[in-house]
C-alpha atoms as a PDB file:
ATOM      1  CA  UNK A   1     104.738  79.982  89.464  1.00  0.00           C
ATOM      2  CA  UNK A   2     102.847  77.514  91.854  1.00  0.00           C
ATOM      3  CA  UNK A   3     103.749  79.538  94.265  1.00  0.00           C
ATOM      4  CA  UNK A   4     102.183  82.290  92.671  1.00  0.00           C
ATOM      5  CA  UNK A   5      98.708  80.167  92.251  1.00  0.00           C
ATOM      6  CA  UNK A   6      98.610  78.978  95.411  1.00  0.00           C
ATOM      7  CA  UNK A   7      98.345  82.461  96.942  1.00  0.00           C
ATOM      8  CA  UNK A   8      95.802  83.449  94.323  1.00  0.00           C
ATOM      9  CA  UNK A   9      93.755  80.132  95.748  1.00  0.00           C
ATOM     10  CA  UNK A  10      94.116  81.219  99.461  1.00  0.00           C
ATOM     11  CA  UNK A  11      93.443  84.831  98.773  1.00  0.00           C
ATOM     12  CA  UNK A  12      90.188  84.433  96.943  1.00  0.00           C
ATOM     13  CA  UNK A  13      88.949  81.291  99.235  1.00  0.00           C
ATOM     14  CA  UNK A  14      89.514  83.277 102.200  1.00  0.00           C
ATOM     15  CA  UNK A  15      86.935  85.885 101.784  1.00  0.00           C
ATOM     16  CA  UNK A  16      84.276  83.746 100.401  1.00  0.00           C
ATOM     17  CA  UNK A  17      84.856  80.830 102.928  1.00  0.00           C
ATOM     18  CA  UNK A  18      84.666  83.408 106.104  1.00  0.00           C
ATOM     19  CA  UNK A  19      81.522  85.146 104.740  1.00  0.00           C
ATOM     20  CA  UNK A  20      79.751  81.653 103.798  1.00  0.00           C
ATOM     21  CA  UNK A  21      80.882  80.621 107.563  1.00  0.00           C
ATOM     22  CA  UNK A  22      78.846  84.025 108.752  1.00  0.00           C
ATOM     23  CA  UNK A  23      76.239  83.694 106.311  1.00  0.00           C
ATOM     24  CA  UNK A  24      75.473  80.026 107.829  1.00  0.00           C
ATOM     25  CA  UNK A  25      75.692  80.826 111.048  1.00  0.00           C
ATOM     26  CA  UNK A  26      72.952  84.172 110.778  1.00  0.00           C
ATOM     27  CA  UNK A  27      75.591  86.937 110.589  1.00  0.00           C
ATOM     28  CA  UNK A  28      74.128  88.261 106.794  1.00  0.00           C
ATOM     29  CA  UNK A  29      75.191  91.684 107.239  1.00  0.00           C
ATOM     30  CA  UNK A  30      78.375  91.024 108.279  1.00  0.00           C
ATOM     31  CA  UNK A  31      78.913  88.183 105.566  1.00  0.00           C
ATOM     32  CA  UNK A  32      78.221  90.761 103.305  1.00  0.00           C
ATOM     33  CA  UNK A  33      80.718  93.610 104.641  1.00  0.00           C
ATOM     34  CA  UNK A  34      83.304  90.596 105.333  1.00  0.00           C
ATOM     35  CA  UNK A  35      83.422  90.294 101.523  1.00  0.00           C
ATOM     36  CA  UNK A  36      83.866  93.847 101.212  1.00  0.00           C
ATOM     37  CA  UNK A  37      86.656  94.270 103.312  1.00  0.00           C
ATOM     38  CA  UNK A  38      88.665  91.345 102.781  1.00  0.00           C
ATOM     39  CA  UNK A  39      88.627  91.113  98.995  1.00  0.00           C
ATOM     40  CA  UNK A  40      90.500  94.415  98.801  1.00  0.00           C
ATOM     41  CA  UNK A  41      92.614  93.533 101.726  1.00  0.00           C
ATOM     42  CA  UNK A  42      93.646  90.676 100.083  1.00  0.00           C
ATOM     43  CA  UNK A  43      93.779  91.747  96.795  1.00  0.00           C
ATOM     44  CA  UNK A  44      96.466  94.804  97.674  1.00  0.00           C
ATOM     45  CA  UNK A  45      98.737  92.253  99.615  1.00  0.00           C
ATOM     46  CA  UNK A  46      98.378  89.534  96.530  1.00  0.00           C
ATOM     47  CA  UNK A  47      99.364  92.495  94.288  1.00  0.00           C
ATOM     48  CA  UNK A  48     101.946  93.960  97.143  1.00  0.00           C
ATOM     49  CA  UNK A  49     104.348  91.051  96.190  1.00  0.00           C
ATOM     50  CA  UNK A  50     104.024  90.876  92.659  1.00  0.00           C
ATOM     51  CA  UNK A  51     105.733  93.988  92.195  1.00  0.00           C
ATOM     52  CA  UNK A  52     108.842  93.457  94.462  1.00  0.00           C
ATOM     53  CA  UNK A  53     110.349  91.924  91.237  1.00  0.00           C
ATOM     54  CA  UNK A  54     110.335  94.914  89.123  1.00  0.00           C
ATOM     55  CA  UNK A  55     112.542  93.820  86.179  1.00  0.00           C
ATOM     56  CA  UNK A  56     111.084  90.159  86.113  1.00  0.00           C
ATOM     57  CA  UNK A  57     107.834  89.426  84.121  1.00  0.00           C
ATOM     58  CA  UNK A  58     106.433  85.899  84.496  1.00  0.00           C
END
């Protein structure tokens, strides 16, 4: 289970830390399409090993 939190953490931070990094730095547009891209990157391979245990349920 912590485990399990700890890559929800990392997986949301990610996203929002790289685009505030670009946003800072003067990179808007692409702070804006990083958080496009990587929130649904991220999101399938969160969800990608969640199903691997198909007869388990939390």
């Amino acid at each position: 289970m912590k485990k399990h939190i700890m890559v929800m953490i990392v997986c949301c931070l990610v996203p929002i830390i790289i685009a505030g990094a670009l946003y800072y730095f003067g990179f808007k547009t692409y702070a804006l399409l990083a958080i496009m891209l990587l929130c649904p990157i991220l999101h399938y391979l969160m969800m990608r090993d969640m199903h691997k245990n198909h007869g388990k349920c939390h």
